[in-house]
N, C-alpha and C. Protein backbone atom coordinates (compact mmCIF):
# COMPACT_ATOMS: atom_id res chain seq x y z
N UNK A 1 3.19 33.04 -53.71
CA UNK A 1 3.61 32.35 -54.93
C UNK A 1 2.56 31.35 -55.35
N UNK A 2 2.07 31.19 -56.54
CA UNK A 2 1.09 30.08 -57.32
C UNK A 2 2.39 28.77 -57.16
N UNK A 3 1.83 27.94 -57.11
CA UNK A 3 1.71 26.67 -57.63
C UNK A 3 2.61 26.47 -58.92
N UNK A 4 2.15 26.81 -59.51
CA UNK A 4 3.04 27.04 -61.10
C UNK A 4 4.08 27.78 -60.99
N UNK A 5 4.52 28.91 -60.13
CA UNK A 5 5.57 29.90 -59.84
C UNK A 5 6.52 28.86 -59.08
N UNK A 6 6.21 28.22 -58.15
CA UNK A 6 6.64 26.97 -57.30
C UNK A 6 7.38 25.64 -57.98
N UNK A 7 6.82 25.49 -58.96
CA UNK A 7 6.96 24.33 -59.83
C UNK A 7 8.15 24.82 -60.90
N UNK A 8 8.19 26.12 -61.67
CA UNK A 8 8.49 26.74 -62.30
C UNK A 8 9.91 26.83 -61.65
N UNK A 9 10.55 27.53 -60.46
CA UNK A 9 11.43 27.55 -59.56
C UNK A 9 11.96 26.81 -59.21
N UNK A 10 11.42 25.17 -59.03
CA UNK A 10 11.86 23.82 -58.59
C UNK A 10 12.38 23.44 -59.65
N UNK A 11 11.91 23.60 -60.98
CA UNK A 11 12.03 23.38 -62.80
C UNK A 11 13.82 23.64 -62.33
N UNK A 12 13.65 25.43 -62.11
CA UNK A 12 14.90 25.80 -62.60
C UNK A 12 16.09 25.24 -62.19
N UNK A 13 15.82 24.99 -60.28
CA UNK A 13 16.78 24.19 -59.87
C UNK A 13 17.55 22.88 -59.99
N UNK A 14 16.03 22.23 -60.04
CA UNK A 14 16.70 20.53 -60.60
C UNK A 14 17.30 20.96 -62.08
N UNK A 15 17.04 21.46 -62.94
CA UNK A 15 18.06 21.62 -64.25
C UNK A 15 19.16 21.95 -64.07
N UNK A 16 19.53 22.87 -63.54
CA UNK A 16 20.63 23.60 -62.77
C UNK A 16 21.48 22.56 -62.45
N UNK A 17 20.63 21.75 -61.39
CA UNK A 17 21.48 20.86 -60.67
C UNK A 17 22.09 19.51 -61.85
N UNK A 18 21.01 19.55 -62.34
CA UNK A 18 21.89 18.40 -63.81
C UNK A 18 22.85 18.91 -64.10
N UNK A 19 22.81 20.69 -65.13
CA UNK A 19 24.04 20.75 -65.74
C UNK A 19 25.09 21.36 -64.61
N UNK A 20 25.48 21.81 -63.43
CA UNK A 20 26.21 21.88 -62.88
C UNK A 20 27.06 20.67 -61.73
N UNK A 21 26.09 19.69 -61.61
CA UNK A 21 26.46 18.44 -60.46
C UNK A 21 26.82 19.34 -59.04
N UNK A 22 26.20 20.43 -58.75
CA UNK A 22 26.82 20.96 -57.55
C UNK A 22 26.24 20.59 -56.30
N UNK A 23 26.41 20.40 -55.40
CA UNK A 23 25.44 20.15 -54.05
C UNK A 23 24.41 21.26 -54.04
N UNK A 24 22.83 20.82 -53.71
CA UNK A 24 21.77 21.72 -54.12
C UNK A 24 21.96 23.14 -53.08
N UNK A 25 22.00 22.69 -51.80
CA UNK A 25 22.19 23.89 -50.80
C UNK A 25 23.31 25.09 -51.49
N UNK A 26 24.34 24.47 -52.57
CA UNK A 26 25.10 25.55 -52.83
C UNK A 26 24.47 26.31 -53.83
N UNK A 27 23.27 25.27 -54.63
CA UNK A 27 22.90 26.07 -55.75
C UNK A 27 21.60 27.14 -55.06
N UNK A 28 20.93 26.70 -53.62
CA UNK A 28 19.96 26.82 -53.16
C UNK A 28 20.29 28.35 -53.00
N UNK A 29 21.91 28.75 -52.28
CA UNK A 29 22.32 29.98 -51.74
C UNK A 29 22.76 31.01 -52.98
N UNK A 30 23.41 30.30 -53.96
CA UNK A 30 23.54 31.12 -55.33
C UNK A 30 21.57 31.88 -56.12
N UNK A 31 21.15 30.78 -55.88
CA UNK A 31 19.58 31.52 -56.13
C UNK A 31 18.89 32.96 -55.55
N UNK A 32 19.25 32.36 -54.09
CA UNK A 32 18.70 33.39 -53.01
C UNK A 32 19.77 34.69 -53.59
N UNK A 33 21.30 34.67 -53.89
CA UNK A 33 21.95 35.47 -53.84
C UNK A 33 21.47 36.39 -55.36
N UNK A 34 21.27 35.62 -56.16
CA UNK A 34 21.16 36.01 -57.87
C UNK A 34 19.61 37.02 -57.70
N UNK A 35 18.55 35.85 -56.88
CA UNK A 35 17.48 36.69 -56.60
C UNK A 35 16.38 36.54 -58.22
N UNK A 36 17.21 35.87 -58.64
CA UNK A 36 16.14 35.18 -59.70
C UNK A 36 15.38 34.06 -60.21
N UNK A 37 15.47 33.33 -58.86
CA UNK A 37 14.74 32.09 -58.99
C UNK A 37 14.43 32.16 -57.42
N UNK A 38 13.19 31.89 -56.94
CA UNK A 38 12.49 32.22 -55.53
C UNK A 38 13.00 30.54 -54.93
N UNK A 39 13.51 30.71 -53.82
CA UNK A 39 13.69 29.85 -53.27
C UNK A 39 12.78 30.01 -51.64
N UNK A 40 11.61 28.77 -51.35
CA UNK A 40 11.24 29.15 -50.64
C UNK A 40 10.54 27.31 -49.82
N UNK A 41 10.28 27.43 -48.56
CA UNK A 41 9.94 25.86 -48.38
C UNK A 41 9.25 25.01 -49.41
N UNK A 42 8.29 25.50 -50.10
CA UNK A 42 7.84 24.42 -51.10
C UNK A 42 8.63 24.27 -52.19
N UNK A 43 9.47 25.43 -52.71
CA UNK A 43 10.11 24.97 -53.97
C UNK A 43 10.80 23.72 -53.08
N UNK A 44 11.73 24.20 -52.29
CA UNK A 44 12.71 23.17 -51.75
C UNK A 44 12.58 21.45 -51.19
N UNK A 45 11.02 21.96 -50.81
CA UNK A 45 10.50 20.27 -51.26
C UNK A 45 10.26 19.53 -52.09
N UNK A 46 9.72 20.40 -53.47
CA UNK A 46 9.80 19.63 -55.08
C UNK A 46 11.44 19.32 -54.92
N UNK A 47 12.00 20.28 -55.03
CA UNK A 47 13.54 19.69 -55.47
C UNK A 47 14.25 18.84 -54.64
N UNK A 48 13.84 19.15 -53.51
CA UNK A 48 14.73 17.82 -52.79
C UNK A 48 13.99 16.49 -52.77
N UNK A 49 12.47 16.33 -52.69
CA UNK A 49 11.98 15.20 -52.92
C UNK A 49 12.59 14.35 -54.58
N UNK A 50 12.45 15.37 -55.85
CA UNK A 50 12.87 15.05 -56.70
C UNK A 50 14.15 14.49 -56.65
N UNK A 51 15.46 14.78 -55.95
CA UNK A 51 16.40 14.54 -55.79
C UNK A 51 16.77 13.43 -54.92
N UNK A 52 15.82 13.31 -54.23
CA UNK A 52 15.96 12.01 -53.08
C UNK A 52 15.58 10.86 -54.23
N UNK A 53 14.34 10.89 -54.73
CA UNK A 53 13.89 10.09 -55.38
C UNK A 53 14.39 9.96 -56.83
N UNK A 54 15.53 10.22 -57.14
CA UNK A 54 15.98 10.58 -58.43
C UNK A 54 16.30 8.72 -59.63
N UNK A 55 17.28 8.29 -58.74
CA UNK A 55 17.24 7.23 -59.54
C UNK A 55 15.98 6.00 -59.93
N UNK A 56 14.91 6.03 -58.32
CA UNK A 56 13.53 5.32 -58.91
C UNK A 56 12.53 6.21 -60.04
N UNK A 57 12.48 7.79 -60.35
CA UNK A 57 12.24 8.48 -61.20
C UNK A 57 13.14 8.09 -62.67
N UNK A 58 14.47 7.86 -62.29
CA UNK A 58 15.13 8.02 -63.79
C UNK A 58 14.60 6.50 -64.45
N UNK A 59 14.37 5.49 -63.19
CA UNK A 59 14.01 3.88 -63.93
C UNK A 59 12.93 3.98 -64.18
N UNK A 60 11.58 4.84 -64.18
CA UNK A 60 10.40 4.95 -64.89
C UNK A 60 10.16 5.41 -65.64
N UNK A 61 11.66 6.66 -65.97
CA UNK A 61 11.53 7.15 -67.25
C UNK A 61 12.42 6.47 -68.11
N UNK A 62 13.24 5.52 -68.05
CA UNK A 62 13.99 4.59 -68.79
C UNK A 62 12.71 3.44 -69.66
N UNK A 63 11.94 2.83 -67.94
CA UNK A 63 10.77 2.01 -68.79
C UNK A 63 10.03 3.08 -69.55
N UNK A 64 9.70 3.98 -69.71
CA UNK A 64 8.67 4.72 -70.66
C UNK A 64 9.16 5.40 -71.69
N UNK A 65 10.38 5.18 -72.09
CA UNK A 65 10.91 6.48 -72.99
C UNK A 65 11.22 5.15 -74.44
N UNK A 66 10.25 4.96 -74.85
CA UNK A 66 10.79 3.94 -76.26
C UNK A 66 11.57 4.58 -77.49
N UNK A 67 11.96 5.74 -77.31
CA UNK A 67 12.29 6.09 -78.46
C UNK A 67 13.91 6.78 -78.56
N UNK A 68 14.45 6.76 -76.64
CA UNK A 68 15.53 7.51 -76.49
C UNK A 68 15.74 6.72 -74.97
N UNK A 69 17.14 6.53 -75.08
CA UNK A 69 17.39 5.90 -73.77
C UNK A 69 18.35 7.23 -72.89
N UNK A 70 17.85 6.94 -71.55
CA UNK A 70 18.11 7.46 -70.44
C UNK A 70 18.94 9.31 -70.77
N UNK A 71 20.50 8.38 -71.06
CA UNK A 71 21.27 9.36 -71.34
C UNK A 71 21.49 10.21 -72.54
N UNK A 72 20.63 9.88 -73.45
CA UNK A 72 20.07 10.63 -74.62
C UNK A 72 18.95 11.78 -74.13
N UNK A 73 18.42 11.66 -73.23
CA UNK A 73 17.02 12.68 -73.08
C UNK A 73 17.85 13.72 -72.46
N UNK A 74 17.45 14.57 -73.29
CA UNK A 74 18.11 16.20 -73.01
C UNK A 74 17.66 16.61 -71.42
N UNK A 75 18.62 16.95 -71.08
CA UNK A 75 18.89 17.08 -69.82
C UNK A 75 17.19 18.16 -69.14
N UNK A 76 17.22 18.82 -69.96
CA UNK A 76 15.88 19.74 -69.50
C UNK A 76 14.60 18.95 -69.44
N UNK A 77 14.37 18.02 -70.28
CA UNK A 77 13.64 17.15 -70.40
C UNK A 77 13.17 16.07 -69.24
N UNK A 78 14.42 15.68 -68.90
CA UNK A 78 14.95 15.24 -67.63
C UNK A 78 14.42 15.24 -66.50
N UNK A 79 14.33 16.78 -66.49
CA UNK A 79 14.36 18.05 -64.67
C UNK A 79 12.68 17.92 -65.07
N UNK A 80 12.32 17.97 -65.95
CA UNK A 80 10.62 17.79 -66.00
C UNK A 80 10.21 17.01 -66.08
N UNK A 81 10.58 15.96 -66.24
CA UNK A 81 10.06 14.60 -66.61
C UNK A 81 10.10 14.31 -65.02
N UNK A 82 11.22 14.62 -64.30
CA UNK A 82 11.29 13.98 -63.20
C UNK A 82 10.46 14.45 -61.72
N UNK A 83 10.15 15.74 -62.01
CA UNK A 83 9.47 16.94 -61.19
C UNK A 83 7.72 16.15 -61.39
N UNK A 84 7.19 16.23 -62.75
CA UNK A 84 6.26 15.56 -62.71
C UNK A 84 5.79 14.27 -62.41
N UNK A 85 6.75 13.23 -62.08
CA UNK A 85 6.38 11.82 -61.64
C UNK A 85 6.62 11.73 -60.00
N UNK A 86 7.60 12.77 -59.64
CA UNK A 86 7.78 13.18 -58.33
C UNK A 86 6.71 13.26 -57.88
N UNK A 87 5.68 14.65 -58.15
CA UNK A 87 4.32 15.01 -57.98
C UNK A 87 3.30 13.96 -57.66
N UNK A 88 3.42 13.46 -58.95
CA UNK A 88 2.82 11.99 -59.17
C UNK A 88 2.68 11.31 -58.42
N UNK A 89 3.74 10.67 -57.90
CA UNK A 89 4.06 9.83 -56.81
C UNK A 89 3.94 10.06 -55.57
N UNK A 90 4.30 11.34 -54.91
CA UNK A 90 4.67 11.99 -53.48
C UNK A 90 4.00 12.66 -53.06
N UNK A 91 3.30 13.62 -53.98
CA UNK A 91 2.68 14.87 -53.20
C UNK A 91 1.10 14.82 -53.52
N UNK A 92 0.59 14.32 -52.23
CA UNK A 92 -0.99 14.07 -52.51
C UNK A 92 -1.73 15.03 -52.95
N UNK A 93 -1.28 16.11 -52.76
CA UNK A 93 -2.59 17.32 -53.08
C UNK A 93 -1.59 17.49 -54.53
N UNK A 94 -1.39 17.01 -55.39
CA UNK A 94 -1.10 17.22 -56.76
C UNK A 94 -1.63 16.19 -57.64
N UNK A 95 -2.80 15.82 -58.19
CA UNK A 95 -3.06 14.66 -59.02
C UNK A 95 -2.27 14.82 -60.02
N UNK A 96 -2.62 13.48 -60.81
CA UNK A 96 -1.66 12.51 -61.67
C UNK A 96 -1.71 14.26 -63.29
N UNK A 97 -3.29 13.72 -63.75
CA UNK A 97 -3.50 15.01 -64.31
C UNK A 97 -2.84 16.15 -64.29
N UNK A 98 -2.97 16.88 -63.29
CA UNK A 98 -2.43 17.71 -62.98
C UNK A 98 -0.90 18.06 -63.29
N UNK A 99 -0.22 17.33 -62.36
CA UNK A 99 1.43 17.03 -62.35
C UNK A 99 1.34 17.26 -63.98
N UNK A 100 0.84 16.07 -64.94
CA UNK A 100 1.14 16.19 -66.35
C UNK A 100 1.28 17.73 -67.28
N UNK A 101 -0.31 18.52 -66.88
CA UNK A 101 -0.81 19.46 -67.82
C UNK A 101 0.72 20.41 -67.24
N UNK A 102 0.74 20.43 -66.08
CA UNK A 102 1.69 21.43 -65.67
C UNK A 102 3.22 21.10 -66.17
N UNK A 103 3.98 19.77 -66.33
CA UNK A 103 4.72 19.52 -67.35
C UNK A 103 5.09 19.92 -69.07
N UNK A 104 3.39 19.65 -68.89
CA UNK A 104 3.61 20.09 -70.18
C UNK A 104 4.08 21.89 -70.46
N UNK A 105 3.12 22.36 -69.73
CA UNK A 105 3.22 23.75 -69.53
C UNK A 105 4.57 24.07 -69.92
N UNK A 106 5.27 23.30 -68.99
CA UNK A 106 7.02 23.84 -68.65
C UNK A 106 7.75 23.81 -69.76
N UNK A 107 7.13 22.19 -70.67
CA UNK A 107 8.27 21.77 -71.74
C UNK A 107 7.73 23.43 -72.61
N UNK A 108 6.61 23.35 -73.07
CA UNK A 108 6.07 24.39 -74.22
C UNK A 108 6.80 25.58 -73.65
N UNK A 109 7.00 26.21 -72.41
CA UNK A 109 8.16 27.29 -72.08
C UNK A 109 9.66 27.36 -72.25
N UNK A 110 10.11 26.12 -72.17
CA UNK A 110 11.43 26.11 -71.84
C UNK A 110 12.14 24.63 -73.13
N UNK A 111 10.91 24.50 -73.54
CA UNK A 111 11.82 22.96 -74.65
C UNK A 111 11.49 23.10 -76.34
N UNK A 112 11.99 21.82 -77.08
CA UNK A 112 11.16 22.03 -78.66
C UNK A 112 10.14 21.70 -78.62
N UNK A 113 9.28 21.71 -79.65
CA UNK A 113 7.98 21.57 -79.33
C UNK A 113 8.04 19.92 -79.80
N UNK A 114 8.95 19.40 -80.61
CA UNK A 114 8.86 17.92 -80.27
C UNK A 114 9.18 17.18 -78.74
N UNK A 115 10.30 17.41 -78.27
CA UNK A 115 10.34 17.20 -77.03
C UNK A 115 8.92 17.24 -76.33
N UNK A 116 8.35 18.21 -76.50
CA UNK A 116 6.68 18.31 -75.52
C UNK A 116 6.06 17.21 -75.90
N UNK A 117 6.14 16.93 -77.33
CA UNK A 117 5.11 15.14 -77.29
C UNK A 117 6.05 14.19 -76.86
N UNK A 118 7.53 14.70 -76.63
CA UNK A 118 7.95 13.15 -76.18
C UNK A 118 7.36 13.27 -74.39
N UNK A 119 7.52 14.27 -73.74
CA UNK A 119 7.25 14.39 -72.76
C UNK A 119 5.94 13.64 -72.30
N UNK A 120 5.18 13.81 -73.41
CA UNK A 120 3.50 14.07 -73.16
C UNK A 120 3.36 12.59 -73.50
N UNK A 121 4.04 11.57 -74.26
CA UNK A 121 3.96 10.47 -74.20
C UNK A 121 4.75 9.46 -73.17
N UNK A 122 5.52 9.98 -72.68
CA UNK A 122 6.38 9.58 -71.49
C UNK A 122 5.52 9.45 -70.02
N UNK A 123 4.58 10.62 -69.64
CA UNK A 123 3.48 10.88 -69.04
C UNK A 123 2.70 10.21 -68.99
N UNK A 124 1.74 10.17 -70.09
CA UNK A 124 0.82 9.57 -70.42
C UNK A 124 0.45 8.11 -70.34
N UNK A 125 2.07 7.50 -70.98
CA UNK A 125 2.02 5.95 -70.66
C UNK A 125 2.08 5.84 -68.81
N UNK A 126 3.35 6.42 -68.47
CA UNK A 126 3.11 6.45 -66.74
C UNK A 126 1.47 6.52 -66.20
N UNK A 127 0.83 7.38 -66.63
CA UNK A 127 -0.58 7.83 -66.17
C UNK A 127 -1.75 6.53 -66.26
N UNK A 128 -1.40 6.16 -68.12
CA UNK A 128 -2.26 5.38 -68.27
C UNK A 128 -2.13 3.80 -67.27
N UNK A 129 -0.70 3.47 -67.00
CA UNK A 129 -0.33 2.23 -66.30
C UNK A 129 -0.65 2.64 -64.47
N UNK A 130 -0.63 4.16 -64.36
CA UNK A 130 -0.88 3.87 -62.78
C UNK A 130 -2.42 3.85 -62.44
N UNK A 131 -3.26 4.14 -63.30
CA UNK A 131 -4.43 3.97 -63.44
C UNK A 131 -5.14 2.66 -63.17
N UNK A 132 -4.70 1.78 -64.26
CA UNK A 132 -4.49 0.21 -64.49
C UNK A 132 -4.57 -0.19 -63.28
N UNK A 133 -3.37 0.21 -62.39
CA UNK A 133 -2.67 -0.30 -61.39
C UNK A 133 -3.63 -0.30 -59.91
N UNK A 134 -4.61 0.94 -60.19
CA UNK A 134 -5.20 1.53 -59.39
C UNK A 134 -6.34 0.54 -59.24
N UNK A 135 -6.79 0.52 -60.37
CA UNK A 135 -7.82 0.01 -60.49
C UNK A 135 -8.32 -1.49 -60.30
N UNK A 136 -6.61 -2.20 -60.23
CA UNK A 136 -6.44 -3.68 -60.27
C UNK A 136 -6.51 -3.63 -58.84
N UNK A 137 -5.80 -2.57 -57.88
CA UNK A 137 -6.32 -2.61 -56.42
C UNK A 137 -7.37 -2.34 -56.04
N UNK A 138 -8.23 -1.82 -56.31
CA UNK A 138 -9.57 -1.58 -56.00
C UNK A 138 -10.78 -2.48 -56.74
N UNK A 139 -10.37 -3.26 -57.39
CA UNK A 139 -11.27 -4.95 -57.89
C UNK A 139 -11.42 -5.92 -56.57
């Protein structure tokens, strides 16, 4: 499986898991059973890291979202917004970059194409401030 097939799969689950609220292992075994979404150790680490880390993800997308609060951002929006700061944050062999372009990827598959600039500005401010941040440690 690519990387993007991985990400793509983790996509489907954390959405899933928004609009259903089910415990993930049940949605984990409905996958395997359906056979249309690959469930395999790395997906299951995007999604459960995403899920562990869910409410410090939802308060960075609360500070970055100026134009829609929390429970306004369409739920799909959400599962990507949150997959990519996950990345961001957790998984070293995924840069900041990276995590983003591949967000975006997802929204342009699966969202409106306005949503993709809200995404892409939601990102971006995150990106541009952990940069900042980076850089104020290394002065």
């Amino acid at each position: 499986m690519t990387r993007r097939e991985i990400r793509d799969s983790a996509f489907k689950l954390v959405f899933e898991q928004l609009l259903r609220d089910d415990d993930i292992q049940e949605l984990y075994a409905i996958a395997e059973d359906i056979d249309e979404i690959t469930v395999n150790d790395e997906v299951k680490k995007i999604v459960d890291g995403t899920l562990e880390h869910r409410d410090e993800l939802d308060n960075i997308i609360a500070g970055y979202s100026k134009s829609r609060e929390l429970p306004r951002i369409p739920k799909i929006n959400l599962a990507i917004l949150r997959i990519a700061l996950y990345e961001s944050l957790y998984d070293e062999n995924t840069p900041v970059n990276a995590a983003i372009s591949e967000a975006i990827k997802l929204s342009m598959n699966y969202t409106y194409q306005e949503d993709t600039g809200f995404i892409n500005g939601v990102l971006g401010a995150f990106a541009r401030d952990l940069e900042k941040e980076k850089a104020e440690e290394n002065a």
